[in-house]
Each structure stands twice: as structure tokens, then as C-alpha cells.
PDB file of N, CA and C in Angstrom:
ATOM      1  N   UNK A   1       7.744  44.815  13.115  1.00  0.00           N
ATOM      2  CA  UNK A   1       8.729  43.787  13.385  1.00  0.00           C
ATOM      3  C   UNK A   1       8.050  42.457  13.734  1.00  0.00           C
ATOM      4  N   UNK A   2       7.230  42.539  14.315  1.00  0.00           N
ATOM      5  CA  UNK A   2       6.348  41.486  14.810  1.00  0.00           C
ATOM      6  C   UNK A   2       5.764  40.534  13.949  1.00  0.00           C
ATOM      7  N   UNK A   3       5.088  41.423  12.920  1.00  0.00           N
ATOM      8  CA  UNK A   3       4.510  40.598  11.560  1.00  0.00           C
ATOM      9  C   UNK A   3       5.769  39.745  10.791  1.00  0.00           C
ATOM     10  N   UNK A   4       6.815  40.850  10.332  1.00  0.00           N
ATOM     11  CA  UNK A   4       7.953  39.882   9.936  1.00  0.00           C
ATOM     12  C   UNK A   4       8.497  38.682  10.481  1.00  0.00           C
ATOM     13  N   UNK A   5       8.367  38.688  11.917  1.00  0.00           N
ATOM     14  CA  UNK A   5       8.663  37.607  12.489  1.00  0.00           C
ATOM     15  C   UNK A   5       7.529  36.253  12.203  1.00  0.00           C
ATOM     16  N   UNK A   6       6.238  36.428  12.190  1.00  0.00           N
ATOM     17  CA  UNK A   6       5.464  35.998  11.995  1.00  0.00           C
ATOM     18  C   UNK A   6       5.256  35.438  11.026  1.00  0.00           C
ATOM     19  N   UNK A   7       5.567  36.298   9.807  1.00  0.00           N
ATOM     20  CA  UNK A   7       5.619  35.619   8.054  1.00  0.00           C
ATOM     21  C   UNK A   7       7.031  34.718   8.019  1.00  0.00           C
ATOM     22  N   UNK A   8       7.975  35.072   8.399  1.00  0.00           N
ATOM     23  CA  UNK A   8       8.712  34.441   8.481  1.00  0.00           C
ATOM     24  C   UNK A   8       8.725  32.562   8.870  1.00  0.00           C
ATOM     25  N   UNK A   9       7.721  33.102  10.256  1.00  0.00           N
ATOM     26  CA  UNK A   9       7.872  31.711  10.794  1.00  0.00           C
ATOM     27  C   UNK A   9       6.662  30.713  10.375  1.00  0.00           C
ATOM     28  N   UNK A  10       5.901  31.423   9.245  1.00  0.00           N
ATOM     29  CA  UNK A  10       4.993  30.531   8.754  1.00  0.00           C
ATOM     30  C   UNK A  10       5.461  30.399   7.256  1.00  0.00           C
ATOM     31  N   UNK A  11       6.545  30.990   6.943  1.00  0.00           N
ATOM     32  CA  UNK A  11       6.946  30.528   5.371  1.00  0.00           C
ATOM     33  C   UNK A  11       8.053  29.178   5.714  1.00  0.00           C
ATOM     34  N   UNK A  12       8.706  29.212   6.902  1.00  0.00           N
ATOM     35  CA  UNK A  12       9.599  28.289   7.477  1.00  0.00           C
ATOM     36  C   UNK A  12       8.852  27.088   7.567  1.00  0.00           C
ATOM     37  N   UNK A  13       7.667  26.763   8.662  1.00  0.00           N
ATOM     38  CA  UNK A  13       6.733  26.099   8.744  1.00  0.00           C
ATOM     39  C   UNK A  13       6.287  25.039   7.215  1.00  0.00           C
ATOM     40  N   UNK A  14       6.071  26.277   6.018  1.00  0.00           N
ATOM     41  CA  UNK A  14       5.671  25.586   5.206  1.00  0.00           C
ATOM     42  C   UNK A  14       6.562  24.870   4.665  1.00  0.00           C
ATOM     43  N   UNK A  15       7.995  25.676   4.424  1.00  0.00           N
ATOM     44  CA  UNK A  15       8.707  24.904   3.583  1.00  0.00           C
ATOM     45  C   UNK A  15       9.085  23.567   4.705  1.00  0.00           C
ATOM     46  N   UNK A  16       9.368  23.295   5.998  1.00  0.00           N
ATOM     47  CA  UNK A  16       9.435  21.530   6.314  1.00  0.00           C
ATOM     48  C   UNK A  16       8.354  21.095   6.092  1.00  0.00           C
ATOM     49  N   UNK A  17       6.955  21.463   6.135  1.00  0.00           N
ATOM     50  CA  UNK A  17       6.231  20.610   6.014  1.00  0.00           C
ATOM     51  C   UNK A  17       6.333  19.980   4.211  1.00  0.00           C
ATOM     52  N   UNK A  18       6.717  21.308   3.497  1.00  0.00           N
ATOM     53  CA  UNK A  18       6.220  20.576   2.218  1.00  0.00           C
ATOM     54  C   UNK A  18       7.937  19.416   1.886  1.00  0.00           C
ATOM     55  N   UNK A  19       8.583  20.054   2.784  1.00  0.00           N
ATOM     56  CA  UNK A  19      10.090  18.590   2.278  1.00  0.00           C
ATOM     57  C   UNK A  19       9.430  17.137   3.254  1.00  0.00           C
ATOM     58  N   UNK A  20       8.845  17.140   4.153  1.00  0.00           N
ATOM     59  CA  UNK A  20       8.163  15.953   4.662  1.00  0.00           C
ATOM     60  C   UNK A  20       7.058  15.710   3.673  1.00  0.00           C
ATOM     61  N   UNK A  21       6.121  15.982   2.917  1.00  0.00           N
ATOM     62  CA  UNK A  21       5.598  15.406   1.917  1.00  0.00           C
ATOM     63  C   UNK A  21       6.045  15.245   1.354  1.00  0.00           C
ATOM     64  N   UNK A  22       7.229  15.787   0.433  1.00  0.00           N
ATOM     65  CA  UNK A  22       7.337  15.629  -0.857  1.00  0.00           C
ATOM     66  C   UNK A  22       8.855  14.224  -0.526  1.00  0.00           C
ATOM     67  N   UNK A  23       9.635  14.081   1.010  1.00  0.00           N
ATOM     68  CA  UNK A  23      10.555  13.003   1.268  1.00  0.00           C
ATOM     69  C   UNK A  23       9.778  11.733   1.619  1.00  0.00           C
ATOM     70  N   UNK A  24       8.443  12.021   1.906  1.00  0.00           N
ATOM     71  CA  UNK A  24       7.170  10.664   2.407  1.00  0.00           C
ATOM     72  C   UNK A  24       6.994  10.147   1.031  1.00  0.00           C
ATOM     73  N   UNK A  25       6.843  10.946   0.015  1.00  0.00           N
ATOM     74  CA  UNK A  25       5.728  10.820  -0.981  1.00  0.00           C
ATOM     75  C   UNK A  25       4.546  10.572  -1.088  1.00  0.00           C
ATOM     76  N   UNK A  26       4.039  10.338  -2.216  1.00  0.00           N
ATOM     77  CA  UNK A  26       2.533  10.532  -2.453  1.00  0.00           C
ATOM     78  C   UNK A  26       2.096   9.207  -2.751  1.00  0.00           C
ATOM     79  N   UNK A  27       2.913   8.177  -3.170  1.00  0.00           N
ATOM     80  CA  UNK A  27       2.552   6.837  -3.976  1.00  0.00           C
ATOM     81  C   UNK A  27       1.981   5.547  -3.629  1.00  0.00           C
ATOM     82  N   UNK A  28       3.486   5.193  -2.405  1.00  0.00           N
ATOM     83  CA  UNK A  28       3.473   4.259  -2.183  1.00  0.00           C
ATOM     84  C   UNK A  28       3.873   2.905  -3.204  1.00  0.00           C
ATOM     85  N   UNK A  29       3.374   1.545  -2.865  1.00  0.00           N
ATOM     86  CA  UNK A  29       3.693   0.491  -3.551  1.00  0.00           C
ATOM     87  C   UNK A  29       2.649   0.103  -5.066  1.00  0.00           C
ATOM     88  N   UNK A  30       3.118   0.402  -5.941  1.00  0.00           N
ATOM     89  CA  UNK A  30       2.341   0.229  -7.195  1.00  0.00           C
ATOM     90  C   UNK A  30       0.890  -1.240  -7.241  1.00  0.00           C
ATOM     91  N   UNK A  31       0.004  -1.067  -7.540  1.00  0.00           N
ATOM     92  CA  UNK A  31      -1.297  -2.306  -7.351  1.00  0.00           C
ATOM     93  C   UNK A  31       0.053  -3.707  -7.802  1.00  0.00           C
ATOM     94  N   UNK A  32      -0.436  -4.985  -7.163  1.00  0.00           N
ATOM     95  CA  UNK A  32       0.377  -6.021  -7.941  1.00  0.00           C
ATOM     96  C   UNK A  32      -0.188  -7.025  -8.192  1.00  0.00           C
ATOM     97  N   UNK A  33      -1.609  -6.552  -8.698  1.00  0.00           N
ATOM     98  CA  UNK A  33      -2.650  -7.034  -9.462  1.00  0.00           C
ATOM     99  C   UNK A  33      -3.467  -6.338 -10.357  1.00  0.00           C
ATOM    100  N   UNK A  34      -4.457  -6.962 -11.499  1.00  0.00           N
ATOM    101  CA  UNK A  34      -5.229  -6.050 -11.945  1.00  0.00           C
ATOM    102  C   UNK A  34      -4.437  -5.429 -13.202  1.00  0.00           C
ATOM    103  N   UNK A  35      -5.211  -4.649 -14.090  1.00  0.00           N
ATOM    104  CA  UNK A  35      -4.293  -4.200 -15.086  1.00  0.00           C
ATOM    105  C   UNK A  35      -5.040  -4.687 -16.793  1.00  0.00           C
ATOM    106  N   UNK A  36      -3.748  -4.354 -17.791  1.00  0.00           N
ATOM    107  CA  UNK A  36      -4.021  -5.117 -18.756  1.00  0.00           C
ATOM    108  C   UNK A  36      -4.186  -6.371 -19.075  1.00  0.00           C
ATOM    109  N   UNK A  37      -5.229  -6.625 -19.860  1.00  0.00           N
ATOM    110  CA  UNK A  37      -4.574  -8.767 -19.942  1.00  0.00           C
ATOM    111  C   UNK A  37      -4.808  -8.435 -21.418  1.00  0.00           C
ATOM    112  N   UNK A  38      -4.386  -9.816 -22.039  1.00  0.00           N
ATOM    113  CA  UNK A  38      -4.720 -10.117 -23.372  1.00  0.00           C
ATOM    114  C   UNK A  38      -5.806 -10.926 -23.262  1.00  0.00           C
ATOM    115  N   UNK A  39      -6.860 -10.465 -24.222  1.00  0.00           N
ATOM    116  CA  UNK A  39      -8.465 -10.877 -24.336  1.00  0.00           C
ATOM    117  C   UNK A  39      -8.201 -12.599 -25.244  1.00  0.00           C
ATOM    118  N   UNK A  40      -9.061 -13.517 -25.287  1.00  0.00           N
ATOM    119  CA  UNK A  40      -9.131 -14.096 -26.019  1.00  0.00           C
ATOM    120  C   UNK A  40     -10.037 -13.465 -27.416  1.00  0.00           C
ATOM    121  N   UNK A  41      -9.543 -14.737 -28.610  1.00  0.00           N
ATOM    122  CA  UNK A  41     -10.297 -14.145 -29.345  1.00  0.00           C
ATOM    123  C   UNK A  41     -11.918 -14.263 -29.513  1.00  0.00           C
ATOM    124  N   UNK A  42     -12.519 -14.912 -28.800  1.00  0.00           N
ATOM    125  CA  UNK A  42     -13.793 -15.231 -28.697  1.00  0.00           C
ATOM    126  C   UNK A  42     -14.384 -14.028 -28.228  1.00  0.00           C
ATOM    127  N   UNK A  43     -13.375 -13.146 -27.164  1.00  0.00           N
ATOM    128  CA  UNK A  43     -14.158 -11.653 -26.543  1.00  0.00           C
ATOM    129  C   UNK A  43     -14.203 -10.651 -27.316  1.00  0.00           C
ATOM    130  N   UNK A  44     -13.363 -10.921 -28.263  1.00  0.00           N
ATOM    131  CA  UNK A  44     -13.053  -9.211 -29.393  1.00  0.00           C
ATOM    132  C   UNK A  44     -14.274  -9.211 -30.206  1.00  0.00           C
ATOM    133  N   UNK A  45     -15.333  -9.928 -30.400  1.00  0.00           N
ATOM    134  CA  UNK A  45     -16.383  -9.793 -31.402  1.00  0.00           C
ATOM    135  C   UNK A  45     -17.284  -9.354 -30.889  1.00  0.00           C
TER     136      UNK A  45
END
């Protein structure tokens, strides 16, 4: 009985922790610099 209680309260455990990561997320604010540019044509050769 003891163990069940035990698995129990560490499968509980996991599942809030993983809805607090996965409601935080992983991302954040995208770079808002940097990236693609268009080359001149003097660089493409």
C-alpha cells in the first residue's frame, strides 16, 4: 500500500510539473535582430 501511495504521488508530482513547463514555455520572445538580408550583387561572386 505504501509503494502505491508513493508512485502515485510521484506520477502526480510529474504531471504539475510538466503543465508548469509546458504553460511557461520553452521560447520566449523571438531574436528582433539578425537573420536573413538580401546580399548585394557585388557579394554573390
Amino acid at each position: 500500500m505504501r509503494a502505491l501511495r508513493r508512485t502515485l504521488l510521484a506520477l502526480g508530482a510529474a504531471v504539475v510539473i510538466a503543465g508548469v513547463v509546458r504553460l511557461r514555455g520553452s521560447g520566449g520572445t523571438p531574436p528582433q535582430r539578425g537573420g536573413w538580408r538580401e546580399l548585394p550583387e557585388d557579394e554573390l561572386v
